[in-house]
Protein backbone atom coordinates (compact mmCIF):
# COMPACT_ATOMS: atom_id res chain seq x y z
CA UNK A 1 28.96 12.19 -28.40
CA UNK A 2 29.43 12.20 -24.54
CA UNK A 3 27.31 9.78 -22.83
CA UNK A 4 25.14 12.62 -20.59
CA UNK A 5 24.89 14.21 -23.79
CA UNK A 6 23.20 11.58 -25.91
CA UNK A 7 21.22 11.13 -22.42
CA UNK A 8 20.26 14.71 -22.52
CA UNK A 9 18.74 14.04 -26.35
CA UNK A 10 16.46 10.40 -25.59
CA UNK A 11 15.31 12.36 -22.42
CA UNK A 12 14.04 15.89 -24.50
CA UNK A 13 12.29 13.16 -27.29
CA UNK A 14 10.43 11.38 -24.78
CA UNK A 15 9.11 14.71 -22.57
CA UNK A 16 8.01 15.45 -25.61
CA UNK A 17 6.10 11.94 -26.38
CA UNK A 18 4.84 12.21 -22.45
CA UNK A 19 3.52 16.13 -23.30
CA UNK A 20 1.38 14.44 -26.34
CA UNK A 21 -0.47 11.72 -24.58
CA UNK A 22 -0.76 14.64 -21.45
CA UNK A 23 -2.28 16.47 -24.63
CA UNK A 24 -4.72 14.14 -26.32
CA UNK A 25 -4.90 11.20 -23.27
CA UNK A 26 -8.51 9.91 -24.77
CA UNK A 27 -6.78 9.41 -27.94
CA UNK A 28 -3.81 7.76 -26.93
CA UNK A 29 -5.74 5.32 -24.40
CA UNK A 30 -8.14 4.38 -27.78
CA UNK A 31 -4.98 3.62 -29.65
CA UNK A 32 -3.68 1.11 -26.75
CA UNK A 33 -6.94 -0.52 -26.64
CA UNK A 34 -7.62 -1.37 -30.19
CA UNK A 35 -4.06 -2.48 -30.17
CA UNK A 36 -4.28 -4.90 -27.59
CA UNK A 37 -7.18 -5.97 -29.29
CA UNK A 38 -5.93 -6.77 -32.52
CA UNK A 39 -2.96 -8.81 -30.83
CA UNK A 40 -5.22 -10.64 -28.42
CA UNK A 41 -7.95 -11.46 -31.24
CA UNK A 42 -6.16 -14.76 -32.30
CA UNK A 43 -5.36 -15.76 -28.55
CA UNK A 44 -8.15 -18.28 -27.14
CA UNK A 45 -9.33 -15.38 -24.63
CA UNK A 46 -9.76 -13.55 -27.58
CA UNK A 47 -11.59 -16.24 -29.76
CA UNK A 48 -13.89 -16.84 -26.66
CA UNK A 49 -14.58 -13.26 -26.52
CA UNK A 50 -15.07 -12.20 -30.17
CA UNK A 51 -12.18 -10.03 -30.10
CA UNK A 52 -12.79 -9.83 -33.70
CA UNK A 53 -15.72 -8.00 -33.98
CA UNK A 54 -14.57 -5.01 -30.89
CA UNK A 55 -14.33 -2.08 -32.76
CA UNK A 56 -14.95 0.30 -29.54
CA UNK A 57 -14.69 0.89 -25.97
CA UNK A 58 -18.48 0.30 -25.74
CA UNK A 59 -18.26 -3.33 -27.42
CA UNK A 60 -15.08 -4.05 -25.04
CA UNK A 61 -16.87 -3.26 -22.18
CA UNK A 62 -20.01 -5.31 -22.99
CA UNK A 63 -18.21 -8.65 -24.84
CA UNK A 64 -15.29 -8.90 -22.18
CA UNK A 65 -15.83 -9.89 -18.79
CA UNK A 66 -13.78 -8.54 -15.54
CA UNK A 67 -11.62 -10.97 -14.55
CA UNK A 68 -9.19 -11.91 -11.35
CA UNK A 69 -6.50 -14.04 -10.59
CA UNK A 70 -8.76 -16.69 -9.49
CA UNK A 71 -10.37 -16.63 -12.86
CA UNK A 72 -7.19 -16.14 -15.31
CA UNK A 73 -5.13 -19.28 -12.75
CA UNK A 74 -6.63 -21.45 -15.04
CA UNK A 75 -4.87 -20.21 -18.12
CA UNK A 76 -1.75 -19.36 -15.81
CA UNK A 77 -1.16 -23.26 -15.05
CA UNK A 78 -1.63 -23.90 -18.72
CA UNK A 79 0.97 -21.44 -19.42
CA UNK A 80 3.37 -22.87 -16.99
CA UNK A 81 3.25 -26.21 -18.41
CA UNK A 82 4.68 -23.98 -22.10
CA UNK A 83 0.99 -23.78 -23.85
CA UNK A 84 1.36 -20.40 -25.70
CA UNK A 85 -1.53 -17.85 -27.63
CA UNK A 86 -3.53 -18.90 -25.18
CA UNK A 87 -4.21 -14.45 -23.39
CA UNK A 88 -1.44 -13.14 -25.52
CA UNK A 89 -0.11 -14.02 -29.16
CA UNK A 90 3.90 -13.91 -28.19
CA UNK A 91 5.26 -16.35 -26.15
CA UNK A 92 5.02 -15.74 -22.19
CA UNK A 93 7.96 -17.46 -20.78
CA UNK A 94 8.37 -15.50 -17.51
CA UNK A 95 6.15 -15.19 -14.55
CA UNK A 96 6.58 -12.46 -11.91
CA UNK A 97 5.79 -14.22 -8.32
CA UNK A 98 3.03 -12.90 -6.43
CA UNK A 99 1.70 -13.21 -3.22
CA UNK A 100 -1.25 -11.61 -1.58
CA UNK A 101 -0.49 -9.83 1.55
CA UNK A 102 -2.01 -11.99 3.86
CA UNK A 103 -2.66 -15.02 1.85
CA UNK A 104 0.17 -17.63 1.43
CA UNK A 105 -0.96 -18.90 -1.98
CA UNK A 106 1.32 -17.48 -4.60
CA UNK A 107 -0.04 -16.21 -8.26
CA UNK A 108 2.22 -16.46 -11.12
CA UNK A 109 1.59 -13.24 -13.43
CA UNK A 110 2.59 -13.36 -16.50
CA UNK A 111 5.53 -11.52 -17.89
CA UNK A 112 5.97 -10.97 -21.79
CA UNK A 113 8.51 -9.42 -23.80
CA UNK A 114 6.27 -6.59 -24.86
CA UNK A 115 5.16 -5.68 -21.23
CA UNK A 116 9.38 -5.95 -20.14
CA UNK A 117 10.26 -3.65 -23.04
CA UNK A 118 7.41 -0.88 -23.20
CA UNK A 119 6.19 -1.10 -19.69
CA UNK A 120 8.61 -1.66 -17.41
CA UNK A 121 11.97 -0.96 -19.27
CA UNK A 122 10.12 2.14 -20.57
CA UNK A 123 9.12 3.39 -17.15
CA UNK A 124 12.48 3.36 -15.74
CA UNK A 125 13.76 5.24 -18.88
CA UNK A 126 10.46 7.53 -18.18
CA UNK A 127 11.40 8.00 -14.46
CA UNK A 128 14.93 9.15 -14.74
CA UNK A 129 13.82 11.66 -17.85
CA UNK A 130 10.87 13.14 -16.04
CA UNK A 131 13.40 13.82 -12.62
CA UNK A 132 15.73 15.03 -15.60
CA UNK A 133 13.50 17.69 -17.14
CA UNK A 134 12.69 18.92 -13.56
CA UNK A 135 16.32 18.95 -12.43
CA UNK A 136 18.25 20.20 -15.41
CA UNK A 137 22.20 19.16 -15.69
CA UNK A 138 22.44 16.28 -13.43
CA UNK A 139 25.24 13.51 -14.35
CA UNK A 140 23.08 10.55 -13.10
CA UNK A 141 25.39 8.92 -16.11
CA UNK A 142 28.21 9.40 -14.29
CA UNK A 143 27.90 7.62 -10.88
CA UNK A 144 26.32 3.73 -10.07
CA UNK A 145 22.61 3.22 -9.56
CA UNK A 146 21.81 1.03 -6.21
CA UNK A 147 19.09 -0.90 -7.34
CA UNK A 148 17.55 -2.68 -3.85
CA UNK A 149 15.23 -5.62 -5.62
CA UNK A 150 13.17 -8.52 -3.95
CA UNK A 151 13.89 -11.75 -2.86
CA UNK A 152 15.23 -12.27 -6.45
CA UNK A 153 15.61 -16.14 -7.00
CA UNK A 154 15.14 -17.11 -10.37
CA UNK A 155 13.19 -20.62 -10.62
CA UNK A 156 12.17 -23.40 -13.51
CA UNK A 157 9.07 -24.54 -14.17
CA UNK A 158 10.68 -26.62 -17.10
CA UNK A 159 13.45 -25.51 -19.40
CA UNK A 160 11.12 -23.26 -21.15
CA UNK A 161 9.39 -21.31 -18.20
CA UNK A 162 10.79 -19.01 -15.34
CA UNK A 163 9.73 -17.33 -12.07
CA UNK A 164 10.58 -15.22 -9.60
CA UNK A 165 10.01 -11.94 -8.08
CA UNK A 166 9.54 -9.19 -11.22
CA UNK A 167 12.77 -7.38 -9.36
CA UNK A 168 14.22 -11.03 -10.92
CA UNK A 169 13.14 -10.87 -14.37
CA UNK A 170 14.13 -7.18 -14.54
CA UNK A 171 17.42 -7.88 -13.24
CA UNK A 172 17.76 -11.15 -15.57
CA UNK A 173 16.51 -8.92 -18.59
CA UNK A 174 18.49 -6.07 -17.75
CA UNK A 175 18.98 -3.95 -21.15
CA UNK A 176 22.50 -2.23 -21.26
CA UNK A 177 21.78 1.16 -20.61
CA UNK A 178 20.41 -0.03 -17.50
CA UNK A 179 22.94 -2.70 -16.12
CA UNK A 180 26.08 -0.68 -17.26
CA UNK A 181 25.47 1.54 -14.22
CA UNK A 182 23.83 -0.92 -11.83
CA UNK A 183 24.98 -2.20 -8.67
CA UNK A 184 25.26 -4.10 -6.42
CA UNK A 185 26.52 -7.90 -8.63
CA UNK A 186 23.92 -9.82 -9.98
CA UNK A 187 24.90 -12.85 -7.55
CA UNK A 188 24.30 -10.48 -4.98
CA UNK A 189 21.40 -8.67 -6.17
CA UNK A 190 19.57 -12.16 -6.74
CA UNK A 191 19.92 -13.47 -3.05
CA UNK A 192 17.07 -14.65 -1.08
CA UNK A 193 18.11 -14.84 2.09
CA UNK A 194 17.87 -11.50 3.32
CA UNK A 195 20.18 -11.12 6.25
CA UNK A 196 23.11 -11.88 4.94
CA UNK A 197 22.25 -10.27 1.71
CA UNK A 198 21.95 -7.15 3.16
CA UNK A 199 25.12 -7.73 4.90
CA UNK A 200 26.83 -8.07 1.72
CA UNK A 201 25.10 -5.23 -0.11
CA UNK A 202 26.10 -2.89 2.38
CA UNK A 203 30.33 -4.15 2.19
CA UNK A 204 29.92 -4.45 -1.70
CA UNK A 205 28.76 -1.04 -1.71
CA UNK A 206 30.48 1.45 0.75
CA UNK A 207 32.84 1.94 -2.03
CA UNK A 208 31.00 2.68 -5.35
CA UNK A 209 30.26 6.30 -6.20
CA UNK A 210 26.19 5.87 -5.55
CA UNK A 211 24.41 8.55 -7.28
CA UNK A 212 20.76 6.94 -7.35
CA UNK A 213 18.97 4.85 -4.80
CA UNK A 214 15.67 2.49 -5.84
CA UNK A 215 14.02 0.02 -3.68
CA UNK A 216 11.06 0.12 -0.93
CA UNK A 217 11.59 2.40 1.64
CA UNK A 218 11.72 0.34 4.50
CA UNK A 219 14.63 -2.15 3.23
CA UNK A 220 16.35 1.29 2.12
CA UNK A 221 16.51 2.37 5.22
CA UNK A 222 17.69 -1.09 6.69
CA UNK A 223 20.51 -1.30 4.46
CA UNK A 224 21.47 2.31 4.72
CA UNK A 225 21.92 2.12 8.02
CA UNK A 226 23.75 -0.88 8.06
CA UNK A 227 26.38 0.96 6.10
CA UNK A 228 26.26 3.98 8.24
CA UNK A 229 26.93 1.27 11.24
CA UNK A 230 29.78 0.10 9.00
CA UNK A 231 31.73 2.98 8.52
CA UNK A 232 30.75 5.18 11.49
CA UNK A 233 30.07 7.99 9.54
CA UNK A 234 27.11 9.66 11.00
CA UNK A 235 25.30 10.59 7.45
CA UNK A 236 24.86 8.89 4.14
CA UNK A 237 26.71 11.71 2.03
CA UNK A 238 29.88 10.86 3.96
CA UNK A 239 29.42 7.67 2.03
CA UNK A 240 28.28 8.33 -0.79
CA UNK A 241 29.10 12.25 -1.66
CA UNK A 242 27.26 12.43 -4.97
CA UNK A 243 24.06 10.48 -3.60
CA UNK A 244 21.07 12.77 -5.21
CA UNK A 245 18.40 10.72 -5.79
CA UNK A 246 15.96 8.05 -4.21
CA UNK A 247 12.73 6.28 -6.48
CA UNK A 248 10.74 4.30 -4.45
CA UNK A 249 7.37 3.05 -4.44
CA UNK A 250 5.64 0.03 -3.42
CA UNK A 251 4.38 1.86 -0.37
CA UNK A 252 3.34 4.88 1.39
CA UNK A 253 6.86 7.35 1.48
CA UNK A 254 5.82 9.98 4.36
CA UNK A 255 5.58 7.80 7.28
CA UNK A 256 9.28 7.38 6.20
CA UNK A 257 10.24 10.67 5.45
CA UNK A 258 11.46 12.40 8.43
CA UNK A 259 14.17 8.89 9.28
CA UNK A 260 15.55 9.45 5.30
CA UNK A 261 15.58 13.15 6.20
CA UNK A 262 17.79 12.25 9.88
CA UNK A 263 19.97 10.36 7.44
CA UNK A 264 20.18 12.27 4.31
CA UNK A 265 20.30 15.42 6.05
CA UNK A 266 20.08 18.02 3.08
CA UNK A 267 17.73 19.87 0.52
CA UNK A 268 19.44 19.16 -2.41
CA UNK A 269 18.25 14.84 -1.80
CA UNK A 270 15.56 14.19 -4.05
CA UNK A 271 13.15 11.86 -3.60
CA UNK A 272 10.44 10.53 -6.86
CA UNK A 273 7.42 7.98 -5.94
CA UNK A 274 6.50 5.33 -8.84
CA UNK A 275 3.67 2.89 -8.92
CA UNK A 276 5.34 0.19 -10.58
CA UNK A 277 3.74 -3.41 -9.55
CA UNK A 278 4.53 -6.95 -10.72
CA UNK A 279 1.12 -6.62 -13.33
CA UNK A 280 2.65 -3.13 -14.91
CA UNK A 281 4.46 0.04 -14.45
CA UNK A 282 1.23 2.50 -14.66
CA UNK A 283 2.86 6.18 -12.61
CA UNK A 284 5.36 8.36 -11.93
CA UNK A 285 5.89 11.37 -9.81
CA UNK A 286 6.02 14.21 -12.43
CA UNK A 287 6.42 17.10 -10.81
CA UNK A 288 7.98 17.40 -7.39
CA UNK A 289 5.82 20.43 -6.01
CA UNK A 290 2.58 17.62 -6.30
CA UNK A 291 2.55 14.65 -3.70
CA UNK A 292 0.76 12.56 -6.94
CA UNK A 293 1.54 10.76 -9.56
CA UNK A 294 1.00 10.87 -13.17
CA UNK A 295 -0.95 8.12 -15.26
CA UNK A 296 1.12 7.11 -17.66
CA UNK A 297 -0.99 6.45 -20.96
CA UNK A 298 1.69 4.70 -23.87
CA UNK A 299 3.13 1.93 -21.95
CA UNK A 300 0.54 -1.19 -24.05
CA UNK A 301 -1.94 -0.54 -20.49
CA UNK A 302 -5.29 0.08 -20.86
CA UNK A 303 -7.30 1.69 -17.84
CA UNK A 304 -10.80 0.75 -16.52
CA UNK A 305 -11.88 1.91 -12.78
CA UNK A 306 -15.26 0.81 -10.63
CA UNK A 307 -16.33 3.10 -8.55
CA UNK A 308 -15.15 1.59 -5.26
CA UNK A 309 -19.38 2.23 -3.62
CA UNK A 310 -20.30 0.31 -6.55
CA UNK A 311 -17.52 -2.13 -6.28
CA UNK A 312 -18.08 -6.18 -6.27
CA UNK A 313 -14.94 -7.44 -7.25
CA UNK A 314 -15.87 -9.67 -11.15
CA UNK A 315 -19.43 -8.96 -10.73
CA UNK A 316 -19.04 -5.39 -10.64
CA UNK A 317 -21.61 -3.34 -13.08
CA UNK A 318 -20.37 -0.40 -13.34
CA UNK A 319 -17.08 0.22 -14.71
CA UNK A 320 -16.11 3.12 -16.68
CA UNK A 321 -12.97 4.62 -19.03
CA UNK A 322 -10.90 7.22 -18.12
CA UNK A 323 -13.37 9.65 -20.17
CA UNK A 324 -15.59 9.06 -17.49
CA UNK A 325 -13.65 9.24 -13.58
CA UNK A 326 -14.19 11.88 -12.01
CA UNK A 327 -11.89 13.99 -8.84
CA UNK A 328 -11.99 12.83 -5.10
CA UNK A 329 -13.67 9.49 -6.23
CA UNK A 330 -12.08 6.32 -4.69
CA UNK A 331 -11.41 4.17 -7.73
CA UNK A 332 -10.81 0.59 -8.11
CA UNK A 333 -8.15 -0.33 -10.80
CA UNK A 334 -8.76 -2.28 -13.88
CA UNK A 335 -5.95 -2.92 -16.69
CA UNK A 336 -5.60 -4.56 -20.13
CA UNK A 337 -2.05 -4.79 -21.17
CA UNK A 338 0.35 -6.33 -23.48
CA UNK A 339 1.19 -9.48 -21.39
CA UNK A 340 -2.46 -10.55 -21.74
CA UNK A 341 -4.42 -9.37 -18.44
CA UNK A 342 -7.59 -8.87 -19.65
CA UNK A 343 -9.66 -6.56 -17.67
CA UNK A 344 -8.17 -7.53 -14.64
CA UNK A 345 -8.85 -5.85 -11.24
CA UNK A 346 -5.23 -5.41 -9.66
CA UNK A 347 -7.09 -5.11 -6.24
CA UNK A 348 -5.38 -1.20 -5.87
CA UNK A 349 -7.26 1.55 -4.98
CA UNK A 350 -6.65 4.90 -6.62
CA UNK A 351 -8.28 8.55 -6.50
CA UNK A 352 -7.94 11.81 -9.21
CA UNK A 353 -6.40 14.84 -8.07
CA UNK A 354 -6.11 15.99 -12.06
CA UNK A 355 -7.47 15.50 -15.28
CA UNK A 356 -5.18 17.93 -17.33
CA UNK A 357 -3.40 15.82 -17.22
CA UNK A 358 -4.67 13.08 -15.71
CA UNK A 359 -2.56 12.71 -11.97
CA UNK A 360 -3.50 10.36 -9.03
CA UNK A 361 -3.02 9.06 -5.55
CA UNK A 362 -2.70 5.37 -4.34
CA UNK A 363 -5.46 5.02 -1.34
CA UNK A 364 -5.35 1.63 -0.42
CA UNK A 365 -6.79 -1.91 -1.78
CA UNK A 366 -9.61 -2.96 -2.50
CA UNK A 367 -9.46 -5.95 0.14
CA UNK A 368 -7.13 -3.34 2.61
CA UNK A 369 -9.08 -1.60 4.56
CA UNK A 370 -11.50 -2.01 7.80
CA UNK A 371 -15.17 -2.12 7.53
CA UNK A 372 -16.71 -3.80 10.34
CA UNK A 373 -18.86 -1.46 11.20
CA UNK A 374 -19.66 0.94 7.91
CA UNK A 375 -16.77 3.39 9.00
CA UNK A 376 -14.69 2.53 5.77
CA UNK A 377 -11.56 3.51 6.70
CA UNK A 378 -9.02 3.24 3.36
CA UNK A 379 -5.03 3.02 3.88
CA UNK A 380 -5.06 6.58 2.64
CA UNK A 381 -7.22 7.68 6.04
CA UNK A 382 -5.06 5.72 8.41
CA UNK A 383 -1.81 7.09 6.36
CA UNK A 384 -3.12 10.87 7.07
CA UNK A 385 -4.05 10.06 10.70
CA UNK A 386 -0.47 8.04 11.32
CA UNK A 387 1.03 10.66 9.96
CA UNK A 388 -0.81 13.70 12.09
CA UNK A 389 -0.18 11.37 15.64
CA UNK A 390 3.62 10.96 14.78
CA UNK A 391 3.83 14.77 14.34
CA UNK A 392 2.05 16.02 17.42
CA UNK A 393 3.80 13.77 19.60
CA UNK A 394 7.68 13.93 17.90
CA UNK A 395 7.12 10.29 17.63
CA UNK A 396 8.54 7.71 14.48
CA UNK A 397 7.18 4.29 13.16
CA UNK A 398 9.13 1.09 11.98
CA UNK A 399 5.70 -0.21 11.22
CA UNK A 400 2.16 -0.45 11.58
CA UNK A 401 -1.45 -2.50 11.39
CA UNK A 402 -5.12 -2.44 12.39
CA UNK A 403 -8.03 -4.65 12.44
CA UNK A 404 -11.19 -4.24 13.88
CA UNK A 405 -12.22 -4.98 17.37
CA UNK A 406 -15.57 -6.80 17.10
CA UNK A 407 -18.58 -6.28 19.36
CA UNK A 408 -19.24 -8.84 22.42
CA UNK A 409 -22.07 -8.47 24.56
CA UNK A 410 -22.11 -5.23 25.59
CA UNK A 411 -19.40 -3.87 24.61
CA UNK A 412 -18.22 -1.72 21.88
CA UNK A 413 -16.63 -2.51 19.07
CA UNK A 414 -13.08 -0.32 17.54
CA UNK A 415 -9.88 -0.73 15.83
CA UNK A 416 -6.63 -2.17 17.48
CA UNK A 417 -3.59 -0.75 16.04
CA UNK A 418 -0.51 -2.56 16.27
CA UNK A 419 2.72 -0.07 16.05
CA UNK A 420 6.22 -0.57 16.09
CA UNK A 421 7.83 3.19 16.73
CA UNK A 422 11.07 3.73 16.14
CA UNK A 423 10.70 6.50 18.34
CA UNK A 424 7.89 6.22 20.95
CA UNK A 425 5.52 8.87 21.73
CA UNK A 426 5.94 11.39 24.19
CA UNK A 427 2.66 10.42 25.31
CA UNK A 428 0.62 7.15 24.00
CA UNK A 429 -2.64 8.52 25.11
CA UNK A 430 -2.01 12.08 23.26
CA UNK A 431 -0.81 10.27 20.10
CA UNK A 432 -4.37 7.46 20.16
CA UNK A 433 -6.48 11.30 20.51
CA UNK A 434 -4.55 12.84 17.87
CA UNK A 435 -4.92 9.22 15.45
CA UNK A 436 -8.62 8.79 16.41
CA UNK A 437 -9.20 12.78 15.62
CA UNK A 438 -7.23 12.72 12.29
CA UNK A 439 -9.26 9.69 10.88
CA UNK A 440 -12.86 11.19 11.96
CA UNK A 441 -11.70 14.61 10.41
CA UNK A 442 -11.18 12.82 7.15
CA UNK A 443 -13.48 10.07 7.21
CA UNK A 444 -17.22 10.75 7.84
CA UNK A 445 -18.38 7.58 7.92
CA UNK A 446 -15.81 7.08 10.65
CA UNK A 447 -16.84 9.87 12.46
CA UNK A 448 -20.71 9.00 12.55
CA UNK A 449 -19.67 5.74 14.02
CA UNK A 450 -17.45 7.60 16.66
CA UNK A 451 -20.24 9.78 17.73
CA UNK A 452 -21.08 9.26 21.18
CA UNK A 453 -18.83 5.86 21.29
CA UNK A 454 -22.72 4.44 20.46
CA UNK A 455 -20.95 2.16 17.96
CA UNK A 456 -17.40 2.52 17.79
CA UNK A 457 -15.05 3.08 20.34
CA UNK A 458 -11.76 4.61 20.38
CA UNK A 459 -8.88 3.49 19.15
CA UNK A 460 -6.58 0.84 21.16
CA UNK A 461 -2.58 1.05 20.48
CA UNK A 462 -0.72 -1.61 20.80
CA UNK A 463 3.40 -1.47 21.09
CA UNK A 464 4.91 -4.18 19.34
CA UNK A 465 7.93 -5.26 20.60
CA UNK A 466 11.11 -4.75 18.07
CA UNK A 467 11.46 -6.42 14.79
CA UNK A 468 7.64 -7.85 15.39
CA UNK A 469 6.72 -7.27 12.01
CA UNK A 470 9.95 -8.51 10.40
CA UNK A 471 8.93 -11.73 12.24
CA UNK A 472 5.50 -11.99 11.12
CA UNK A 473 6.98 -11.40 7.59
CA UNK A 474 9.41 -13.90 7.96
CA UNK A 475 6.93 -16.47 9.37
CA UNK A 476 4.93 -16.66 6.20
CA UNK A 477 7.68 -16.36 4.18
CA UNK A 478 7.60 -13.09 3.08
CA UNK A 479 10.58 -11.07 4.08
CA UNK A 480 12.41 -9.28 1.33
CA UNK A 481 12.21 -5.97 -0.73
CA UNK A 482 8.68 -6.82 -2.49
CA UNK A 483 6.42 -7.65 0.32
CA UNK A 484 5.08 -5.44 2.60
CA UNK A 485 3.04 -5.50 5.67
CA UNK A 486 -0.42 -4.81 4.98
CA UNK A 487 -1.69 -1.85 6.61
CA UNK A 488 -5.74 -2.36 7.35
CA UNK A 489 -7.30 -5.78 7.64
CA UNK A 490 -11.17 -6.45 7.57
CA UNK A 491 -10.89 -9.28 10.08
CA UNK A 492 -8.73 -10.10 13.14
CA UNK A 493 -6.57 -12.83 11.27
CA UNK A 494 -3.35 -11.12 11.24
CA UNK A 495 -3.62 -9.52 14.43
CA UNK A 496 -4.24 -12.48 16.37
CA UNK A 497 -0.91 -14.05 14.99
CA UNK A 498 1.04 -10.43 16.04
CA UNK A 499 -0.22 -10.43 19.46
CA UNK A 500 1.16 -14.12 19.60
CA UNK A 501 4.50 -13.22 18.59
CA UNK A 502 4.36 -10.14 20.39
CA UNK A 503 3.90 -12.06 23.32
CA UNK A 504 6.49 -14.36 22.91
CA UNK A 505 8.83 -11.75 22.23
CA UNK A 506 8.22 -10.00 25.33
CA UNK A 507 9.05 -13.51 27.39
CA UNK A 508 11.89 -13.58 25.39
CA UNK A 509 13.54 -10.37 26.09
CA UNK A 510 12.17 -10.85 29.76
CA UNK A 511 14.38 -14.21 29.83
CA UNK A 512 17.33 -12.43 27.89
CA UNK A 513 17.36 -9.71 31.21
């Protein structure tokens, strides 16, 4: 049987698998949870807990406490050092690399076979049949995937234990179906240093028949134009003819949109979001006409959510299945899953737009977003209000941040942005009204605060000189596929330590004139 055949029959089974738990979601969700119950009851989490006698929701939800990184780290180091059964009864012997945002103190998350093979394995299998059954007839099978990973160094804690980014273990773990149309070379796809592996991705590449693109959006684009720098051609499809095709995630596609649309200048390029993260693969974009993404219920993940106005990180009291959410309600995410998480708070954000079947939007983290002054402004807000600015004024972003500006004296307090355009506005002042009108039409709290500049004043933009946020990335250590610039802070940490290099880069190119 041709290859794109036998793909054509795995991808009609499993739409039909994904239009059963769409069916009877409750169900399948039960049947993950008393699963991951019976294989964490032997575990010491699970003797601590009296896994034994769970026999609902309702006694998981009273005998198991919420728990963080902070609290599982113990376990983690014990892990590392090749302790097993101690969250989950297989052996973990991979950790996926984490750091937070802003923090420089890494967490190790644990990676098992399970959550590899019907997690994250079975979400890229998931992805490509759910773009299938939308977009009948393609021959993905026939061309090379470009899969764009993290900083993908594979490290030892002893002979027994590994870590790196999860792009790493995926590659490492790669199952054949997969790596038989990957590129670029594993010894290239497993760099660290970033310059010069993007240099060599984009010469490796320029060759290959590229049918599918993966990777963040932002080191996409940096390598894709690379290669359009390479060959002088002045569009991707002169490069890669066949290209159809770009899954991305990791963050927020539209402020991106219109430079993928200046380089991919046709109808016919599809694009499909995913919310795949280093603790689980948990959505996909199902259906092109919807800017969401669907929960996906089978992968060994089971779903909590605190209502982010009730939200207090592990002493949170109210936290509720996904009987319970409700539409338009801001969400904090809590999973089980089958690499032995246990009620953990990821720290994302996420809000309903369905419940037949059950569909969502990312809108932020619980820990991004600015509060100083009761506004609560989430990443979704200052996405939407980006977004409006850069459209009014025919302006582009590389990149963008904002903290608060806190009250002295007399004066007022407000949010500094910090914004590297790719294309500047026609007008800064017309593009701060437009961003300061967007985020008090969709934000009420931030308009209350607006009113009559009594609390809050507007907006202040600053333009960050070129490649400012690749240096902040780079100075903590951070710059590759999987880390990202975080987009709202609470305090003025991170924008003190732009403004510095901003300055300095200014002198710079001052002295370079």
């Amino acid at each position: 049987m041709p290859f794109n055949s036998l793909f054509s029959w795995i991808i009609k089974k499993r739409i039909h698998q994904i239009d059963l738990f769409k069916k009877y979601p409750l169900e399948v969700q039960d049947e993950v949870l008393m699963n991951l119950v019976e294989r964490g009851k032997n575990t010491e989490w699970g003797r601590e807990f009296d896994f034994e006698s769970i026999q609902s929701y309702a006694d998981f939800n009273k005998k198991v406490p919420l728990t963080n990184y902070e609290k599982l780290e113990p376990y983690v180091q014990r892990l590392l050092k090749n302790e097993q059964n101690l969250l989950w009864d297989a052996d973990i012997k991979w950790f996926a690399k984490s750091s937070g945002t802003v923090s420089s103190k890494s967490k190790f998350i644990p990676v098992s076979k399970e959550s590899l093979e019907e997690c994250h394995y079975k979400g890229g299998k998931d992805l490509l049949s759910l773009y299938y059954n939308q977009i009948p007839d393609r021959k993905l099978y026939k061309g090379k995937h470009l899969i764009l990973g993290g900083s993908a160094e594979i490290n030892y804690f002893n002979s027994d234990s590994y870590f790196g980014d999860l792009s790493a273990i995926i590659l490492k773990n790669m199952p054949w179906w997969a790596e038989i149309r990957r590129t670029p070379a594993k010894e290239i796809a497993l760099m660290s240093e970033w310059e010069e592996k993007i240099e060599k991705l984009a010469h490796s590449t320029i060759e290959e028949d590229i049918y599918i693109l993966a990777g963040v959006p932002s080191w996409t684009l940096v390598l894709c134009n690379r290669i359009i720098e390479i060959t002088g051609k002045t569009h991707l499809r002169e490069v890669w003819p066949n290209l159809e095709l770009f899954m991305h995630g990791g963050v927020n596609f539209d402020p991106y949109r219109k430079q993928f649309r200046k380089m991919i200048p046709f109808d016919d390029m599809n694009y499909v979001e995913t919310y795949n993260a280093s603790e689980g693969f948990f959505g996909i974009q199902d259906d092109f006409t919807k800017n969401e993404l669907l929960l996906m219920l089978d992968y060994g993940v089971f779903f909590e959510f605190i209502p982010m106005d009730q939200f207090d990180g592990v002493a949170s009291k109210k936290v509720i299945s996904l009987a319970e959410v409700e539409l338009d309600i801001n969400y904090a995410l809590v999973i089980s899953t089958n690499a032995g998480l246990w009620r953990y708070i990821v720290g994302d954000t996420v809000r309903f737009t369905s419940k037949t079947p059950y569909r969502f939007k990312i809108t932020g983290r619980t820990k991004s977003f600015i509060n100083a002054f009761g506004e609560e402004v989430v990443v979704e807000n200052a996405e939407q209000a980006i977004r409006a600015a850069c459209h009014a004024t025919h302006a582009e972003i590389a990149d963008y941040t904002a903290g608060p500006i806190f009250m002295e004296g007399k004066e007022k307090g407000g949010h500094e942005w910090v914004i590297e355009f790719k294309k500047a506005p026609d007008q800064l002042s017309d593009f701060v009204k437009v961003l300061d009108d967007t985020l008090k039409s969709v934000n009420s709290d931030y308009e209350a605060k607006r009113s009559s500049d009594l609390s809050l004043g507007p907006p202040k933009v600053v333009i960050a000189a070129k490649g400012l946020f690749e240096k902040w990335l780079k100075s903590k250590d951070k710059l590759g596929g999987q880390h990202k610039v975080p987009r709202l802070n609470n305090n003025r940490q991170m924008i003190e330590e732009l403004m510095t290099l901003n300055a300095s880069s200014i002198v710079a190119s001052k002295d370079d004139n």
